[in-house]
PDB file of N, CA and C in Angstrom:
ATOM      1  N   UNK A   1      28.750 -13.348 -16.595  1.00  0.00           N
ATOM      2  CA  UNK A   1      27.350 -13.246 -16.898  1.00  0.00           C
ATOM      3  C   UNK A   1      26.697 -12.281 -15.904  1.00  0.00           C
ATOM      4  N   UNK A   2      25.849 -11.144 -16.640  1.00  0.00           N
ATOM      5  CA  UNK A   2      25.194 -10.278 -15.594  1.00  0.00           C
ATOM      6  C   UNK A   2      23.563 -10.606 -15.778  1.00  0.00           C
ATOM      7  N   UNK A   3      23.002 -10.444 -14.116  1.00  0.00           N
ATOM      8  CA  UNK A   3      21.905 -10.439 -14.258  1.00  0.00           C
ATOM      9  C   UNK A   3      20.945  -9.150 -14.107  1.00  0.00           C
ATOM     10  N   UNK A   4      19.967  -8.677 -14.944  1.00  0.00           N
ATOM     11  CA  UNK A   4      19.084  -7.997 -14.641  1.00  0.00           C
ATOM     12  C   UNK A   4      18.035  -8.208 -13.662  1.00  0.00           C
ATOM     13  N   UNK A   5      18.184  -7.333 -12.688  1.00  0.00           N
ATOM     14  CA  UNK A   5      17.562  -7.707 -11.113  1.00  0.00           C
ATOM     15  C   UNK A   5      16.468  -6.237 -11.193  1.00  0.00           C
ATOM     16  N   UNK A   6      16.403  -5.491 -12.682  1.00  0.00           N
ATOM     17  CA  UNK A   6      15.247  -4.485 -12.123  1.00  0.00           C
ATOM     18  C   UNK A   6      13.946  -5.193 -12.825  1.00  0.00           C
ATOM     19  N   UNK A   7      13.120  -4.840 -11.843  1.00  0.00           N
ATOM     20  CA  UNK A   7      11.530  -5.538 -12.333  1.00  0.00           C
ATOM     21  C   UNK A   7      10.747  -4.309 -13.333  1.00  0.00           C
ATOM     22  N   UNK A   8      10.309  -5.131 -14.176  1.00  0.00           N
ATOM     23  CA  UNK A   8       9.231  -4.133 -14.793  1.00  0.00           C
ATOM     24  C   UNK A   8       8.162  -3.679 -14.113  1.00  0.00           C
ATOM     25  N   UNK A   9       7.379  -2.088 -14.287  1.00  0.00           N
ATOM     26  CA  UNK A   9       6.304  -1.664 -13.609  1.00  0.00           C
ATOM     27  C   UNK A   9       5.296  -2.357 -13.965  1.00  0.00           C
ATOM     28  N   UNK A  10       4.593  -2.307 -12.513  1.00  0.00           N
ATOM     29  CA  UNK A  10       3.098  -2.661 -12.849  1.00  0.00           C
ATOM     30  C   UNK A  10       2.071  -1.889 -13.962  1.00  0.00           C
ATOM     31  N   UNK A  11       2.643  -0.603 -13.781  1.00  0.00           N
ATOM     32  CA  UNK A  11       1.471   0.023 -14.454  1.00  0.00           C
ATOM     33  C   UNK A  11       2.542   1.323 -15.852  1.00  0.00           C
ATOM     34  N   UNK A  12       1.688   1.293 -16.602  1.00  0.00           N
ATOM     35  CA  UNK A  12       2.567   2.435 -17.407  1.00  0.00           C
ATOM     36  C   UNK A  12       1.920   3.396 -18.014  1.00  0.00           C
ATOM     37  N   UNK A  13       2.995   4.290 -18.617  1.00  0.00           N
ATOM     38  CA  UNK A  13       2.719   5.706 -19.097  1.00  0.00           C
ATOM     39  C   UNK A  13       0.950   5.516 -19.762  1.00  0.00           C
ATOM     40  N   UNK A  14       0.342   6.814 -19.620  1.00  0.00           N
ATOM     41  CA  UNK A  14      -1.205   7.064 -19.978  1.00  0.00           C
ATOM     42  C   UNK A  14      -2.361   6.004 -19.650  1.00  0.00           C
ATOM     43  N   UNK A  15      -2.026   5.466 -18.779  1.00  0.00           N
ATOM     44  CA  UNK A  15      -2.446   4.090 -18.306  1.00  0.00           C
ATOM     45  C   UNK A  15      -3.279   4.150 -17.362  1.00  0.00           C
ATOM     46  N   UNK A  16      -4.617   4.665 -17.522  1.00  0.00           N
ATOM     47  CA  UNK A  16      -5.559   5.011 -15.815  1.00  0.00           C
ATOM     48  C   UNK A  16      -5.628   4.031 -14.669  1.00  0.00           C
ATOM     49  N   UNK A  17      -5.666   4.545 -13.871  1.00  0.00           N
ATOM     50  CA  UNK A  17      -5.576   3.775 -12.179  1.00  0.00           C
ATOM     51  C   UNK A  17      -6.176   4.923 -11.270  1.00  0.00           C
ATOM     52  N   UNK A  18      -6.478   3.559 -10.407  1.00  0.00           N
ATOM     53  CA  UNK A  18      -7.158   4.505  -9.134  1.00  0.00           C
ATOM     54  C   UNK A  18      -6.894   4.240  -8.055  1.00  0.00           C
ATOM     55  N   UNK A  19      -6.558   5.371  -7.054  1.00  0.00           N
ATOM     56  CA  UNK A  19      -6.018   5.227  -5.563  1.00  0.00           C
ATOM     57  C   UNK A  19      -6.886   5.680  -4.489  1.00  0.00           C
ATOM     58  N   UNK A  20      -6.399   5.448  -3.256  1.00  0.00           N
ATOM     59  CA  UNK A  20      -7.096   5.961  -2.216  1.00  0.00           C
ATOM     60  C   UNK A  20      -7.475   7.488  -2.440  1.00  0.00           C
ATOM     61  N   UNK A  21      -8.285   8.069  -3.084  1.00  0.00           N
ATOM     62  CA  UNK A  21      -8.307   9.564  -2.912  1.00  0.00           C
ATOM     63  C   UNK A  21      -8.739   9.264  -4.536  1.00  0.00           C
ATOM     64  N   UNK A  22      -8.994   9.097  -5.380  1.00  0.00           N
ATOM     65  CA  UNK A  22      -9.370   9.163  -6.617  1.00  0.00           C
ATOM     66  C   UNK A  22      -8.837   8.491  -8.151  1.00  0.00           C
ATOM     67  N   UNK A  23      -8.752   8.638  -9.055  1.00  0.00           N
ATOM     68  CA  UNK A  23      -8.416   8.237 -10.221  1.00  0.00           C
ATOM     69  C   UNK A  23      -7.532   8.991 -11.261  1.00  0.00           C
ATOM     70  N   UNK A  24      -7.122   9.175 -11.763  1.00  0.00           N
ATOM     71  CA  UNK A  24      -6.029   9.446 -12.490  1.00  0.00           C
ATOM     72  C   UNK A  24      -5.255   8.767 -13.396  1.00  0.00           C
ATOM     73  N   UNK A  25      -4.491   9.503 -14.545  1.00  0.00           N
ATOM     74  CA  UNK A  25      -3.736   8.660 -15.636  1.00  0.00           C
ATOM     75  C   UNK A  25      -2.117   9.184 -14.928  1.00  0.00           C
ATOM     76  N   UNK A  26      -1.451   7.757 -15.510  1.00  0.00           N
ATOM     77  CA  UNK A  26       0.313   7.998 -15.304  1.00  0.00           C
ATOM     78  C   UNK A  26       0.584   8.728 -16.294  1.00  0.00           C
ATOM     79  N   UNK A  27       1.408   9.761 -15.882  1.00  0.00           N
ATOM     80  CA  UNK A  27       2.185  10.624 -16.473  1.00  0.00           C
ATOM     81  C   UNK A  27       3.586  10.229 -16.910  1.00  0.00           C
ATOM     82  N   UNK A  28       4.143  10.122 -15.926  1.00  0.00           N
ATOM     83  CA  UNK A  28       5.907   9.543 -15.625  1.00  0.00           C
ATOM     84  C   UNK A  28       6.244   8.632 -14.923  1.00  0.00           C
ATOM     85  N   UNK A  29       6.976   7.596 -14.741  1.00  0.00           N
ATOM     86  CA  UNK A  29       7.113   6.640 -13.769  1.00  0.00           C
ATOM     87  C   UNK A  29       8.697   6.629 -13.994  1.00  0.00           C
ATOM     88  N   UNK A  30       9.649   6.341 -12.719  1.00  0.00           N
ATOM     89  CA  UNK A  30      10.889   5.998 -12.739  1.00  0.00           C
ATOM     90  C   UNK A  30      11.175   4.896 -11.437  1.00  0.00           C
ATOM     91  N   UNK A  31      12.274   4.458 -11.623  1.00  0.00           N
ATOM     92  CA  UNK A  31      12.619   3.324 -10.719  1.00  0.00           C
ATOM     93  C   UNK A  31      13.467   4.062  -9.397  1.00  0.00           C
ATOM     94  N   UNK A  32      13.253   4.012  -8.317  1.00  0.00           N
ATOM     95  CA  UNK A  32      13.975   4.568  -7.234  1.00  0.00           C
ATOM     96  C   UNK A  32      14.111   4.133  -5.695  1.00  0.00           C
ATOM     97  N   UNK A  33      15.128   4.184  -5.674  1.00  0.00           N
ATOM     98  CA  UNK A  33      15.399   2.723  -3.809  1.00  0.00           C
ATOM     99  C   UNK A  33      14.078   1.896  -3.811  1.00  0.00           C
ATOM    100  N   UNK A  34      14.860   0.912  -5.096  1.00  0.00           N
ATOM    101  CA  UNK A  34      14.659  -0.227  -5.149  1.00  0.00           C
ATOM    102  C   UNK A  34      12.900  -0.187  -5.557  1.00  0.00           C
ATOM    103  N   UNK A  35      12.362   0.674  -5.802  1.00  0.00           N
ATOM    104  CA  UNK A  35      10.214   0.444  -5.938  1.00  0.00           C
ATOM    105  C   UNK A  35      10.313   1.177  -7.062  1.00  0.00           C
ATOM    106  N   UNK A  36       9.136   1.567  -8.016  1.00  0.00           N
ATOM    107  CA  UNK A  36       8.628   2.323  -9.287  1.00  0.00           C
ATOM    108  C   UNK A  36       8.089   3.639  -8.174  1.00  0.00           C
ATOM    109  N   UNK A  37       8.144   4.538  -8.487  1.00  0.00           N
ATOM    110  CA  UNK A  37       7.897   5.762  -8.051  1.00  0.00           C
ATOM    111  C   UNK A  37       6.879   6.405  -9.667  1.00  0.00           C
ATOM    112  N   UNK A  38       5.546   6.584  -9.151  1.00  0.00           N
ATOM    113  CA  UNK A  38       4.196   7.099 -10.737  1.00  0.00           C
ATOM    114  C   UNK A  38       4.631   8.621 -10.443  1.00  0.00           C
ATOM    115  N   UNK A  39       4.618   9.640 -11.559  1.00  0.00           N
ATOM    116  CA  UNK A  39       3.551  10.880 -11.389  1.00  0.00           C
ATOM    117  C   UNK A  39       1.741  10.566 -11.745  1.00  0.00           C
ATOM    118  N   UNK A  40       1.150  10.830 -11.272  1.00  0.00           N
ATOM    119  CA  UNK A  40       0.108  10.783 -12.015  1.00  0.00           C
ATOM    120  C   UNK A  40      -1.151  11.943 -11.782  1.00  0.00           C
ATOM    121  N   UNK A  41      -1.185  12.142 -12.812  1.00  0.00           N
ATOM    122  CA  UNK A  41      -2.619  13.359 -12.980  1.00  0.00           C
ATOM    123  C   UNK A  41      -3.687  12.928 -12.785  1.00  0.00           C
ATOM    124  N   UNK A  42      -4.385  13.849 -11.509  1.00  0.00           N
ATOM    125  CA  UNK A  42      -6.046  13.014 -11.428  1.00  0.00           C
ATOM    126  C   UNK A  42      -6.835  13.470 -12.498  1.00  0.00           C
ATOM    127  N   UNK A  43      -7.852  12.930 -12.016  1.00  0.00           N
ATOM    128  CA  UNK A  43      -9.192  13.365 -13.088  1.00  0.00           C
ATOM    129  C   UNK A  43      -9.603  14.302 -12.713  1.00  0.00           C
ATOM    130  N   UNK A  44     -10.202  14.866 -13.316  1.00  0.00           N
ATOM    131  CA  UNK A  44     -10.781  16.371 -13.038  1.00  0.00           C
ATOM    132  C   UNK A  44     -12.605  15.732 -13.234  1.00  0.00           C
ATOM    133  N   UNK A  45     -13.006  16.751 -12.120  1.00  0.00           N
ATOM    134  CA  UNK A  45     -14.351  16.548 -12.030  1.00  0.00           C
ATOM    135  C   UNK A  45     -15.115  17.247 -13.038  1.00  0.00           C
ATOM    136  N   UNK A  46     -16.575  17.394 -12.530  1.00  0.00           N
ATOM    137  CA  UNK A  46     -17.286  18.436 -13.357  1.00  0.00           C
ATOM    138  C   UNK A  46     -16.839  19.924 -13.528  1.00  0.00           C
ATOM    139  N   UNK A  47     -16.721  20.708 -14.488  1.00  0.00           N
ATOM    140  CA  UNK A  47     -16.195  22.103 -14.308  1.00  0.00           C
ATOM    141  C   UNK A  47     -17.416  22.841 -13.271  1.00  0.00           C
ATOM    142  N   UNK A  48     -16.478  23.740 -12.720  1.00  0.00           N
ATOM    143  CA  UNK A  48     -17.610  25.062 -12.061  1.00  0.00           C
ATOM    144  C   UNK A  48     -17.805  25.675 -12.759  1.00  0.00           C
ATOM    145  N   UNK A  49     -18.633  26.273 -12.200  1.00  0.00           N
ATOM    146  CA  UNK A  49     -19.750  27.696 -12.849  1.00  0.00           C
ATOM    147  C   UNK A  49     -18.784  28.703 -13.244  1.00  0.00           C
ATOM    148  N   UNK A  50     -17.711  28.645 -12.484  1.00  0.00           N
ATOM    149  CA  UNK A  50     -17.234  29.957 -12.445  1.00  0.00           C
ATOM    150  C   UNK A  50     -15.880  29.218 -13.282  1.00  0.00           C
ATOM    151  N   UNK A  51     -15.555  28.065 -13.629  1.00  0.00           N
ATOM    152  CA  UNK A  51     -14.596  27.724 -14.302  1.00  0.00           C
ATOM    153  C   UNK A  51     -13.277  27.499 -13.791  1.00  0.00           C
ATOM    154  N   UNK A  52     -12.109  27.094 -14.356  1.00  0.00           N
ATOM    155  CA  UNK A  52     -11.095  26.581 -14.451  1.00  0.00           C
ATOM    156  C   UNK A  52      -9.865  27.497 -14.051  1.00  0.00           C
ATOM    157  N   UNK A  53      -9.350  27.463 -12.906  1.00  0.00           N
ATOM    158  CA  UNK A  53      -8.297  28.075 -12.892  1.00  0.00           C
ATOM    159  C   UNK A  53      -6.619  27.087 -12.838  1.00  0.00           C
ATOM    160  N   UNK A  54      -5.780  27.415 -13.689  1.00  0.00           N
ATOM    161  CA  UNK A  54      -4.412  26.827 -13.440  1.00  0.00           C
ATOM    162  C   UNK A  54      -4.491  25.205 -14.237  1.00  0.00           C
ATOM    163  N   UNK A  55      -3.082  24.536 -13.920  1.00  0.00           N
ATOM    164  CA  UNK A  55      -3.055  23.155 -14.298  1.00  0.00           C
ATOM    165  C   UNK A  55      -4.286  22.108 -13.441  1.00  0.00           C
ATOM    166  N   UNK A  56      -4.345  21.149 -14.191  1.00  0.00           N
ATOM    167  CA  UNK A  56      -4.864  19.521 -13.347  1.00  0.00           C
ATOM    168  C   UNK A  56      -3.972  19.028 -11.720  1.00  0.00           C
ATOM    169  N   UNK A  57      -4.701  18.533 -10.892  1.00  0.00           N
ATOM    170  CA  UNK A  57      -3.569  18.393  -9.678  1.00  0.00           C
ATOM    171  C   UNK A  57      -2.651  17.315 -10.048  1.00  0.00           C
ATOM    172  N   UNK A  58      -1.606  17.140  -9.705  1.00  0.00           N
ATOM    173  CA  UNK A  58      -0.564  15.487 -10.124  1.00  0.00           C
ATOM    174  C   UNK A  58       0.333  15.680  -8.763  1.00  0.00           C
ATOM    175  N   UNK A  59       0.296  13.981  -8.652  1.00  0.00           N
ATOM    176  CA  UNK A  59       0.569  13.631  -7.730  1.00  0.00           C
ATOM    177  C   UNK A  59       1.558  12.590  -7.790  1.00  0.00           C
ATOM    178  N   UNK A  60       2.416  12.369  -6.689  1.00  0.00           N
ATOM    179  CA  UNK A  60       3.646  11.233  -7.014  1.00  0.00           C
ATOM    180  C   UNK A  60       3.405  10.158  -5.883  1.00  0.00           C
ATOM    181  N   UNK A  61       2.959   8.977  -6.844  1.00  0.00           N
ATOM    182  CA  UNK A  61       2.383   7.669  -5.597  1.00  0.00           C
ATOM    183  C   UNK A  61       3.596   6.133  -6.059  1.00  0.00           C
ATOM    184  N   UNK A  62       3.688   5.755  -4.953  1.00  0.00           N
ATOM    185  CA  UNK A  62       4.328   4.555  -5.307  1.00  0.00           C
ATOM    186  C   UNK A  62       3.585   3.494  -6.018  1.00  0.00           C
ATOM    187  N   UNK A  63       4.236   2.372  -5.759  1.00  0.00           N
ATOM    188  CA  UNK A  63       3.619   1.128  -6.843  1.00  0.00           C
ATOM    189  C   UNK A  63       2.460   0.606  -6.116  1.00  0.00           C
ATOM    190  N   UNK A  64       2.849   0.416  -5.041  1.00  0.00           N
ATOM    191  CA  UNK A  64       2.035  -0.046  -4.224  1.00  0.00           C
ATOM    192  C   UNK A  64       0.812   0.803  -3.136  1.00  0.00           C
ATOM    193  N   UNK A  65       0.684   1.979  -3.325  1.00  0.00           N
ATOM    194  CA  UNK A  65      -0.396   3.040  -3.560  1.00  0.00           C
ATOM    195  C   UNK A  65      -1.890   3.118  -4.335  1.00  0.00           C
ATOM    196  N   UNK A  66      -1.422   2.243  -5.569  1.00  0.00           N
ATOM    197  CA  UNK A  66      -1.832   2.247  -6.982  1.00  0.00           C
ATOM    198  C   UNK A  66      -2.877   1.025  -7.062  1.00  0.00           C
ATOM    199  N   UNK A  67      -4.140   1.117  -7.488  1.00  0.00           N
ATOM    200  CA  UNK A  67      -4.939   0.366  -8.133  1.00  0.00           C
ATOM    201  C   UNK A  67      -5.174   0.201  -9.492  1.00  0.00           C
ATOM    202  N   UNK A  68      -5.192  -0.775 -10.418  1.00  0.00           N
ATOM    203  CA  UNK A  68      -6.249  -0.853 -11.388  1.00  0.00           C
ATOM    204  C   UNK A  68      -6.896  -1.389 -11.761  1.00  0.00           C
ATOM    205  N   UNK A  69      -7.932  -1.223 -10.472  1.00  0.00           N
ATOM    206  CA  UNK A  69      -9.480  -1.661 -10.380  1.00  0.00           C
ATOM    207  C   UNK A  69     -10.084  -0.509  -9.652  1.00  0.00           C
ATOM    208  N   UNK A  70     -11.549  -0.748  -8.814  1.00  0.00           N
ATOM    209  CA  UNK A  70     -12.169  -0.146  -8.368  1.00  0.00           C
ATOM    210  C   UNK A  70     -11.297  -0.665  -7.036  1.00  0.00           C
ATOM    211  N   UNK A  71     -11.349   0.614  -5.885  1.00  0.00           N
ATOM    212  CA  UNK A  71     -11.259   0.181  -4.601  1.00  0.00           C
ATOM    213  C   UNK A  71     -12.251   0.247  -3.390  1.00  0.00           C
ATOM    214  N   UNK A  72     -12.021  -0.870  -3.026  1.00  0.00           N
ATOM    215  CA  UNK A  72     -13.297  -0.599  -1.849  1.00  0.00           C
ATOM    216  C   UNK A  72     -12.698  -0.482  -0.817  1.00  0.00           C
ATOM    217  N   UNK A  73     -13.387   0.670  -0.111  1.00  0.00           N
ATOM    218  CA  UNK A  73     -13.321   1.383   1.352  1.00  0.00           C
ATOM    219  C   UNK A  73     -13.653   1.358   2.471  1.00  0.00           C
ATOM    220  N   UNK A  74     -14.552   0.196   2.136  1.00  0.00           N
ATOM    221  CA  UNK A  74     -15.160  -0.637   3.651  1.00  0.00           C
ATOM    222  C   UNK A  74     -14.342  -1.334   4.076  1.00  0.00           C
TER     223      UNK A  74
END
C-alpha cells in the first residue's frame, strides 16, 4: 500500500492573492523541496500618460509569502 504524502496548494491557477508588495493573479504553481513554489503576475496600476512599455511584472513567491486576504502592515 502506497501513501500519497504530497499536499494540495493553498491557492490555484488565475486565483488573485496578495503579498507583501502588492496583488496579483497565479499564473503557474509547481511542487518543489517539499513547499508549492506560485508564478504570479501583479496587477498593473493606472496606465501613464506616456503608456505601456513591455510585459506585466511576475514574480515567483512561495506558499507561505502568499495572502488571500487583505494584509496589514502595522
Amino acid at each position: 500500500m502506497s501513501i500519497n504524502c504530497l499536499e494540495k496548494p493553498k491557492f490555484y491557477l488565475q486565483e488573485k492573492v496578495s503579498f507583501l508588495g502588492g496583488t496579483g493573479k497565479i499564473k503557474n504553481l509547481q511542487r518543489e523541496a517539499g513547499s508549492w513554489i506560485y508564478t504570479v503576475e501583479m496587477s498593473m496600476g493606472l496606465e501613464p500618460d506616456f503608456g505601456r512599455i513591455g510585459a506585466e511584472t511576475t514574480i515567483l513567491l512561495e506558499e507561505q509569502d502568499i495572502h488571500n486576504g487583505k494584509i496589514d502592515v502595522n
